[in-house]
PDB file of N, CA and C in Angstrom:
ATOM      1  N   UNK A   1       3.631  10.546   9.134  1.00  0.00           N
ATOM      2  CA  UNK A   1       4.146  10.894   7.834  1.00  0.00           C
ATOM      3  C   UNK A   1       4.380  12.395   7.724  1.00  0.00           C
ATOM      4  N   UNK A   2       3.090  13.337   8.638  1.00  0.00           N
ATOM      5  CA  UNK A   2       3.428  14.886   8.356  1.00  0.00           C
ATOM      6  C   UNK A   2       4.930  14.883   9.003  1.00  0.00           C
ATOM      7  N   UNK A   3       5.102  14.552  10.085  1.00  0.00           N
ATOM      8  CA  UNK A   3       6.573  14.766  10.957  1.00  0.00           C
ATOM      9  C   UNK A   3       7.501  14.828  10.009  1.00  0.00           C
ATOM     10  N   UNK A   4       8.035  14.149   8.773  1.00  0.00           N
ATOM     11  CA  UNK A   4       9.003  13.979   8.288  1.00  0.00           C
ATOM     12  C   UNK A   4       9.616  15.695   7.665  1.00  0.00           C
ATOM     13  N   UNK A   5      10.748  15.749   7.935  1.00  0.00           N
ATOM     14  CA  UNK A   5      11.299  17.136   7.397  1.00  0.00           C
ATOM     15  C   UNK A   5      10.989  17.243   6.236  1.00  0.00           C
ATOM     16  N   UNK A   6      10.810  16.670   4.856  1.00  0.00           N
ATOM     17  CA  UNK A   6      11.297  17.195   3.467  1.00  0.00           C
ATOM     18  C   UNK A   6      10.219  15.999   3.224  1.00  0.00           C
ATOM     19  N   UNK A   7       9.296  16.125   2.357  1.00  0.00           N
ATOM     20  CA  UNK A   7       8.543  15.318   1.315  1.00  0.00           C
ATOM     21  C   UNK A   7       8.802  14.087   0.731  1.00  0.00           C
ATOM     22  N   UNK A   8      10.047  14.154   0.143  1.00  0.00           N
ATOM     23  CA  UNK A   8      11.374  13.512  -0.541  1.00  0.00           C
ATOM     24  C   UNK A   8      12.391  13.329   0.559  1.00  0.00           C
ATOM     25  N   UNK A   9      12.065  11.942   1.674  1.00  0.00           N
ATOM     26  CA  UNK A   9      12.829  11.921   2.543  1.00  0.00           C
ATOM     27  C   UNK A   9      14.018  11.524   2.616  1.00  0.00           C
ATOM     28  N   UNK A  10      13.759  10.188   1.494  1.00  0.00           N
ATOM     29  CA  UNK A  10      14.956   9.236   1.073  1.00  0.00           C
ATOM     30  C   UNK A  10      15.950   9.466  -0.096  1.00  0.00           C
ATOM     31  N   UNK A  11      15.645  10.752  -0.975  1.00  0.00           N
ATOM     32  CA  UNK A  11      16.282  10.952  -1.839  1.00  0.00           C
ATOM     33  C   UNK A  11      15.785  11.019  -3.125  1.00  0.00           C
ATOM     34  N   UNK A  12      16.113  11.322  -4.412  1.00  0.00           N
ATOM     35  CA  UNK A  12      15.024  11.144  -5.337  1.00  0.00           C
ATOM     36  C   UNK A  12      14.849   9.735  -6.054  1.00  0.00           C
ATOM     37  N   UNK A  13      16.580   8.885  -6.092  1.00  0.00           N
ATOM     38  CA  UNK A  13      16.756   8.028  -6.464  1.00  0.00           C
ATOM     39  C   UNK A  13      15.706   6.768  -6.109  1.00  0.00           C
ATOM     40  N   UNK A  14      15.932   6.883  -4.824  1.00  0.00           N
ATOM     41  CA  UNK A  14      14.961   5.718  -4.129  1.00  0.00           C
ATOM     42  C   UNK A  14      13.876   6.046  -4.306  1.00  0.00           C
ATOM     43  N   UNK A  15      13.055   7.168  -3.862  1.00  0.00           N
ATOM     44  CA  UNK A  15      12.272   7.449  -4.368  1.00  0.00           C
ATOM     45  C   UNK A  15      11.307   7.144  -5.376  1.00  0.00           C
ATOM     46  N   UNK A  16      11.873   7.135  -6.911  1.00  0.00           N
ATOM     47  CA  UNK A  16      11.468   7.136  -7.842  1.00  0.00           C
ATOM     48  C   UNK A  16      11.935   5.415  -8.334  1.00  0.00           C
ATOM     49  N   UNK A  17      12.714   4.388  -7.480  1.00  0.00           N
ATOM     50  CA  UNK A  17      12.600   3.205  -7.614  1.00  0.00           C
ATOM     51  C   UNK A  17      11.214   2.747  -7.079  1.00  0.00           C
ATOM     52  N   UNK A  18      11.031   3.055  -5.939  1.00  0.00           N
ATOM     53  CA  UNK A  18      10.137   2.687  -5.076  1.00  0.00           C
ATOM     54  C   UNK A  18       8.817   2.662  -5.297  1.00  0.00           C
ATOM     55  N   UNK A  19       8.733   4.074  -5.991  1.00  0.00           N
ATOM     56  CA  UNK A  19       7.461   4.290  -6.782  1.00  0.00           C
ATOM     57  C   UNK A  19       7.453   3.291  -7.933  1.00  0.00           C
ATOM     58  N   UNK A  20       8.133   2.824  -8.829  1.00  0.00           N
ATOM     59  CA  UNK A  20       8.284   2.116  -9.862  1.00  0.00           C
ATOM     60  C   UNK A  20       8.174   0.593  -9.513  1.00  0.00           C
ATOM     61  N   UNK A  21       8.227   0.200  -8.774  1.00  0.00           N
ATOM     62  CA  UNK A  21       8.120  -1.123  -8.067  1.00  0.00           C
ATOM     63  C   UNK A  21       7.119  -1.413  -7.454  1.00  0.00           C
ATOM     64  N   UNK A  22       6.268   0.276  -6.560  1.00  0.00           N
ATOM     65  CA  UNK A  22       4.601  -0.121  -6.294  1.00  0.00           C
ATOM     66  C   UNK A  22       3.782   0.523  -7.333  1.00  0.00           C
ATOM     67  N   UNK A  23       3.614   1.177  -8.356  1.00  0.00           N
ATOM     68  CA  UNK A  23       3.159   1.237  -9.040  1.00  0.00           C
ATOM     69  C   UNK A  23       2.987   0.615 -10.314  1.00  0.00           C
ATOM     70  N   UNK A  24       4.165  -0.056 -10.971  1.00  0.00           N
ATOM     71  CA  UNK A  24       3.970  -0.508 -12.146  1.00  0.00           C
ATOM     72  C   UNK A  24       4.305  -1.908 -11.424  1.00  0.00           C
ATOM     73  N   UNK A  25       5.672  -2.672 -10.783  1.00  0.00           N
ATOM     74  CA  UNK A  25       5.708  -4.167 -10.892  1.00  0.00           C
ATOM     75  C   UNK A  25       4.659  -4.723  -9.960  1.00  0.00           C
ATOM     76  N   UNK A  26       4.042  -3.877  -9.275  1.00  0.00           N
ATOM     77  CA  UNK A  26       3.012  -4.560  -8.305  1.00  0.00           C
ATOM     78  C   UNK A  26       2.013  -5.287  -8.884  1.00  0.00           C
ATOM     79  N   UNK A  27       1.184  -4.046  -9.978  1.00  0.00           N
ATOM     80  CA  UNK A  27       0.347  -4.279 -10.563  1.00  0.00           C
ATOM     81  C   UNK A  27       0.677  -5.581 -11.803  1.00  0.00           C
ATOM     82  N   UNK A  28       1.564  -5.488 -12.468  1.00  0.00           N
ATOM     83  CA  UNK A  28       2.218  -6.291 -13.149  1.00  0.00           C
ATOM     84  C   UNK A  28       2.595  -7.866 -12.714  1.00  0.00           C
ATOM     85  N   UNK A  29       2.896  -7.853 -11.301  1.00  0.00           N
ATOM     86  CA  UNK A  29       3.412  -8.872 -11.038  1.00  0.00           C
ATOM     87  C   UNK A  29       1.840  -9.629 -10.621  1.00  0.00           C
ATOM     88  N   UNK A  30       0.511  -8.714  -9.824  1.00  0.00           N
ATOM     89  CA  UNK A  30      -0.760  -9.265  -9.861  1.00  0.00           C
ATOM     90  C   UNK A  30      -1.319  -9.523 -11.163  1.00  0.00           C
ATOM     91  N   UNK A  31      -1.380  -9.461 -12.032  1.00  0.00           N
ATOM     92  CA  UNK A  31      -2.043  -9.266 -13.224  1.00  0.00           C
ATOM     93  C   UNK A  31      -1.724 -10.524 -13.645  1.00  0.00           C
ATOM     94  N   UNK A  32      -0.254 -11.208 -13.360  1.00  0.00           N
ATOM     95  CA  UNK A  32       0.037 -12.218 -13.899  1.00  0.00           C
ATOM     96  C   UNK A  32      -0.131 -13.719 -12.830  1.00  0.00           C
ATOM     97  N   UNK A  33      -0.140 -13.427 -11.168  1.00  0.00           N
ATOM     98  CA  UNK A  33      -0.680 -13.683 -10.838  1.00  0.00           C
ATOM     99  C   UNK A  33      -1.922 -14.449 -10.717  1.00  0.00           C
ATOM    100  N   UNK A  34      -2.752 -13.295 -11.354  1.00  0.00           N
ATOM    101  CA  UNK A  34      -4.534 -13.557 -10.883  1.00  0.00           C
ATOM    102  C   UNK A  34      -4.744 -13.907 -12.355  1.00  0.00           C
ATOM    103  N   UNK A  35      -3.929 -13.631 -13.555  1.00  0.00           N
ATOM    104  CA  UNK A  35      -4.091 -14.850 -14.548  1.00  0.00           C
ATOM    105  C   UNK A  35      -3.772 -16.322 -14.447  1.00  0.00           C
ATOM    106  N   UNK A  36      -2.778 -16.803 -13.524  1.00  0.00           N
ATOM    107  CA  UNK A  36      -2.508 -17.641 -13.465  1.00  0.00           C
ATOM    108  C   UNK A  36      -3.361 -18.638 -12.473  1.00  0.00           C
ATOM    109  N   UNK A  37      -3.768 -18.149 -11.673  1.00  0.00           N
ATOM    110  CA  UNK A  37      -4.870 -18.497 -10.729  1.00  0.00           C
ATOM    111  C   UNK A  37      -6.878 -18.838 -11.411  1.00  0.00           C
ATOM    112  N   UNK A  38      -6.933 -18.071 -12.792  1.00  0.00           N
ATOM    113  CA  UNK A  38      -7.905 -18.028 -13.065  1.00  0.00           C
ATOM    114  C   UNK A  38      -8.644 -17.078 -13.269  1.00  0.00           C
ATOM    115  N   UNK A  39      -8.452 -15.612 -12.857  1.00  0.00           N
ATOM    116  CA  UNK A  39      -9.222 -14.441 -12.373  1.00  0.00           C
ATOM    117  C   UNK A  39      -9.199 -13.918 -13.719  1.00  0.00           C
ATOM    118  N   UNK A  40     -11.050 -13.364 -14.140  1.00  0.00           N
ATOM    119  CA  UNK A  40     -10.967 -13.112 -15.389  1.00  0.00           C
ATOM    120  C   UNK A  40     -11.838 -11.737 -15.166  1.00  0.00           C
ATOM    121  N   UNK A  41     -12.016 -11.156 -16.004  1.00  0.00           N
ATOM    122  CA  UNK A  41     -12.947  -9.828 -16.521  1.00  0.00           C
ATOM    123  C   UNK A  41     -12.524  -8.554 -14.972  1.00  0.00           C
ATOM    124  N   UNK A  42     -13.835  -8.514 -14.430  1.00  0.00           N
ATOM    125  CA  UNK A  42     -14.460  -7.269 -13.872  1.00  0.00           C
ATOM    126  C   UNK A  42     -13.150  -7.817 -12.092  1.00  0.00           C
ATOM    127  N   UNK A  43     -12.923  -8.966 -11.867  1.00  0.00           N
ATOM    128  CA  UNK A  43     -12.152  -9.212 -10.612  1.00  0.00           C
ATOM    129  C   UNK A  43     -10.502  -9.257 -10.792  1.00  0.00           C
ATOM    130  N   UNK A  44     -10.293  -9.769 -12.460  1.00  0.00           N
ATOM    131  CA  UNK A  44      -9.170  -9.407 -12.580  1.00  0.00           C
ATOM    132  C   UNK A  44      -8.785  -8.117 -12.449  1.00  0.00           C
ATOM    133  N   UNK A  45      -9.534  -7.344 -13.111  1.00  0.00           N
ATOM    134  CA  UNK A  45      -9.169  -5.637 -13.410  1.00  0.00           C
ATOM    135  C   UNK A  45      -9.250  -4.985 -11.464  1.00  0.00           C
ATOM    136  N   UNK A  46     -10.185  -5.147 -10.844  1.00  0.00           N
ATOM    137  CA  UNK A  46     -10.109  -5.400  -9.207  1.00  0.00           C
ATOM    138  C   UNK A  46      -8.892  -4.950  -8.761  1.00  0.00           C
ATOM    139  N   UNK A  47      -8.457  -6.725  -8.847  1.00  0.00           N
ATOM    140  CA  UNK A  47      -7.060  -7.051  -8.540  1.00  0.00           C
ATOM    141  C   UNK A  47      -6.135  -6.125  -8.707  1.00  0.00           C
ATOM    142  N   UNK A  48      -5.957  -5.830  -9.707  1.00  0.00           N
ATOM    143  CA  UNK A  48      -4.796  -4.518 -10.681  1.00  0.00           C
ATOM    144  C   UNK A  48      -4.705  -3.286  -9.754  1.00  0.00           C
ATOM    145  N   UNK A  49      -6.020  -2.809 -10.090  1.00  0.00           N
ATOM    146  CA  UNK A  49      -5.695  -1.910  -9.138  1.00  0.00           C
ATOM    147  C   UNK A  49      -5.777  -1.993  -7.738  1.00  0.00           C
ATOM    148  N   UNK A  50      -6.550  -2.892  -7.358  1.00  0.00           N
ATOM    149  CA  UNK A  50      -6.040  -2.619  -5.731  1.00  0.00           C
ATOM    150  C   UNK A  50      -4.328  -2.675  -5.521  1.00  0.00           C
ATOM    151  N   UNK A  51      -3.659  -3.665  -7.007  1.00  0.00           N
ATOM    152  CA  UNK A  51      -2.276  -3.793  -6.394  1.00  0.00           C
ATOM    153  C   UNK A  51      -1.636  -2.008  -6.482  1.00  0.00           C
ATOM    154  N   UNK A  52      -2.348  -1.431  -7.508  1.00  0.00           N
ATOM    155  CA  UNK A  52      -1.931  -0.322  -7.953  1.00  0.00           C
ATOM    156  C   UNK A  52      -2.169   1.007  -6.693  1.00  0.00           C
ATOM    157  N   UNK A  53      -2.886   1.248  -5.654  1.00  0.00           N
ATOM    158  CA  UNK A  53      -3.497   1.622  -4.691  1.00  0.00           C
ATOM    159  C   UNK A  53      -2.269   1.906  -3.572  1.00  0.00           C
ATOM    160  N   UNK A  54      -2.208   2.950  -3.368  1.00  0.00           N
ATOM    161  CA  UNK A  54      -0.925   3.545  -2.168  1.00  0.00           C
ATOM    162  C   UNK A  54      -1.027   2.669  -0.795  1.00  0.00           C
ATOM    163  N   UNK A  55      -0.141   2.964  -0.269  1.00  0.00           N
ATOM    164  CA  UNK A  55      -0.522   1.802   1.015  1.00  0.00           C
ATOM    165  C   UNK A  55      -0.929   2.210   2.095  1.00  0.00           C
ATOM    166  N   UNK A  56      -1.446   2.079   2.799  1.00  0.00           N
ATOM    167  CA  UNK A  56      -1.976   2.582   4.123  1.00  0.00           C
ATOM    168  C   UNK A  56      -1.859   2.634   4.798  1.00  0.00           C
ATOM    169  N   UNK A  57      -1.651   3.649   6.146  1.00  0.00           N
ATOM    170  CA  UNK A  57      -1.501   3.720   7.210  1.00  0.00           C
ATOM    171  C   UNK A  57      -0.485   2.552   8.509  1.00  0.00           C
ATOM    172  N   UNK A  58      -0.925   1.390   8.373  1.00  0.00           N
ATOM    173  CA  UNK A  58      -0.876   0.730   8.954  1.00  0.00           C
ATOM    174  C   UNK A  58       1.237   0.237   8.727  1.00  0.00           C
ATOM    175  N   UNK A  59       1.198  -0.056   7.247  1.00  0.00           N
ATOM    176  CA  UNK A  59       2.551  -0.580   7.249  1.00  0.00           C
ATOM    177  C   UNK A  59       3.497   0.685   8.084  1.00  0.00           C
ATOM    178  N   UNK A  60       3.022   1.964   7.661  1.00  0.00           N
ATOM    179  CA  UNK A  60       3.675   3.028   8.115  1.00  0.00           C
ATOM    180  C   UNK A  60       3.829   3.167   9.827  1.00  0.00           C
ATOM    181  N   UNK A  61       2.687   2.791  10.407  1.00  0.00           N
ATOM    182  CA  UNK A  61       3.015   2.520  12.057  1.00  0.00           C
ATOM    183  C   UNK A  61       3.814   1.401  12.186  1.00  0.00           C
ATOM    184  N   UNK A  62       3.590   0.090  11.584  1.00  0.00           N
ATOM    185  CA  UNK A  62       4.738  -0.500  12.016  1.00  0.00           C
ATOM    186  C   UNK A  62       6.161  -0.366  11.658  1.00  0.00           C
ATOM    187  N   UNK A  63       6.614   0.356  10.279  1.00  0.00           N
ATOM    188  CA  UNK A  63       8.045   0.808  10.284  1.00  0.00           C
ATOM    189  C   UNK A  63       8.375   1.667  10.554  1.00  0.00           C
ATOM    190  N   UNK A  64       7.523   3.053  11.737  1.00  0.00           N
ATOM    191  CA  UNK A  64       7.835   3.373  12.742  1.00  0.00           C
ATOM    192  C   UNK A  64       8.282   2.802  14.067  1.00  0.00           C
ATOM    193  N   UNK A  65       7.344   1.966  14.162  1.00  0.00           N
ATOM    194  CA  UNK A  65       7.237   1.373  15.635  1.00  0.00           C
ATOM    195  C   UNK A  65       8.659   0.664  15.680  1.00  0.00           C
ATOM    196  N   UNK A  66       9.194   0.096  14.826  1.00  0.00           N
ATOM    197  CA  UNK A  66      10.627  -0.930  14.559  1.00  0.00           C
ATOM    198  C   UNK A  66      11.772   0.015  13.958  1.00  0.00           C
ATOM    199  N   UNK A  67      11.352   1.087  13.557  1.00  0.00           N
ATOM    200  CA  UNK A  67      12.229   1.901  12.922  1.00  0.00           C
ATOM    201  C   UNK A  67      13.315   1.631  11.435  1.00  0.00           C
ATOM    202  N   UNK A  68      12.511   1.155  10.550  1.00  0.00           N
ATOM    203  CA  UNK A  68      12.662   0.436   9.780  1.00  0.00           C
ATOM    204  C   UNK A  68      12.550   0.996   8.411  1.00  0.00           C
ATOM    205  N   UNK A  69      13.025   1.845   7.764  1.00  0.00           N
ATOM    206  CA  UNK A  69      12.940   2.838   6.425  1.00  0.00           C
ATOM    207  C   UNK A  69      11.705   3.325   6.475  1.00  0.00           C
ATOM    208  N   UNK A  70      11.747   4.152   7.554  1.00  0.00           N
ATOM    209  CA  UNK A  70      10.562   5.395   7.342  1.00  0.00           C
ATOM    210  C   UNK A  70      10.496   6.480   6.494  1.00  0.00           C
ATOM    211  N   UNK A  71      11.774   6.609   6.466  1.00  0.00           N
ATOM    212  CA  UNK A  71      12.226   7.583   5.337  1.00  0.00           C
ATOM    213  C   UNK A  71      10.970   7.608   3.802  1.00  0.00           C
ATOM    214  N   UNK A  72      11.279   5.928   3.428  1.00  0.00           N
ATOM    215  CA  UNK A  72      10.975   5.589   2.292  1.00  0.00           C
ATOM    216  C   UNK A  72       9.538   5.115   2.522  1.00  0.00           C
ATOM    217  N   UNK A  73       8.924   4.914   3.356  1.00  0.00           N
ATOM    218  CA  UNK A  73       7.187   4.120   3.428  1.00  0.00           C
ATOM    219  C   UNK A  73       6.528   6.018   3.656  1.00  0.00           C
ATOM    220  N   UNK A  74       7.498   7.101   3.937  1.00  0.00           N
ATOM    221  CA  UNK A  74       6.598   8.432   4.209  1.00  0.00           C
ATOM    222  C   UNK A  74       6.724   8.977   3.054  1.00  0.00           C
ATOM    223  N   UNK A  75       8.158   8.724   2.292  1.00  0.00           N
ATOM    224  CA  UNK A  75       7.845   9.605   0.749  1.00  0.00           C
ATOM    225  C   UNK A  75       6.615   8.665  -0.452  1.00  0.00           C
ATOM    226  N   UNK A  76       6.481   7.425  -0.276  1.00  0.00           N
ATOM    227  CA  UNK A  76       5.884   7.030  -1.475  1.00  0.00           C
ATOM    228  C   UNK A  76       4.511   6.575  -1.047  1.00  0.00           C
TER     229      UNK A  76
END
């Protein structure tokens, strides 16, 4: 991720979709989810945020390894 030239690799547009799609519909789309499944109090709230939680390492080696919008898994 340090390698990448510019912070903002993909642009601001994407960028700021991307962020909006793992930050708010992630969580949003679990919430409704893990209501629908049953998940109540202290495991629902869990849930939320782990969906809410940056991603790690790992997706980022593999859309290196395939070369696959690195651009966008190093800015967000």
């Amino acid at each position: 991720m340090a390698l990448q030239p510019k912070i903002i690799a993909c642009g601001q547009r994407v960028a700021t979709f991307s962020m909006a799609v793992r930050f708010l519909t992630g969580p949003a789309v679990m919430a409704a989810t893990s209501m629908a499944i049953g998940l109540r109090g202290v495991l629902l709230h869990v849930a939320i945020v782990e969906a809410a939680l940056p991603q790690g390492i790992v997706p980022f080696v593999f859309a290196k390894e395939y070369n696959a919008r690195v651009d966008i898994l190093s800015t967000v």
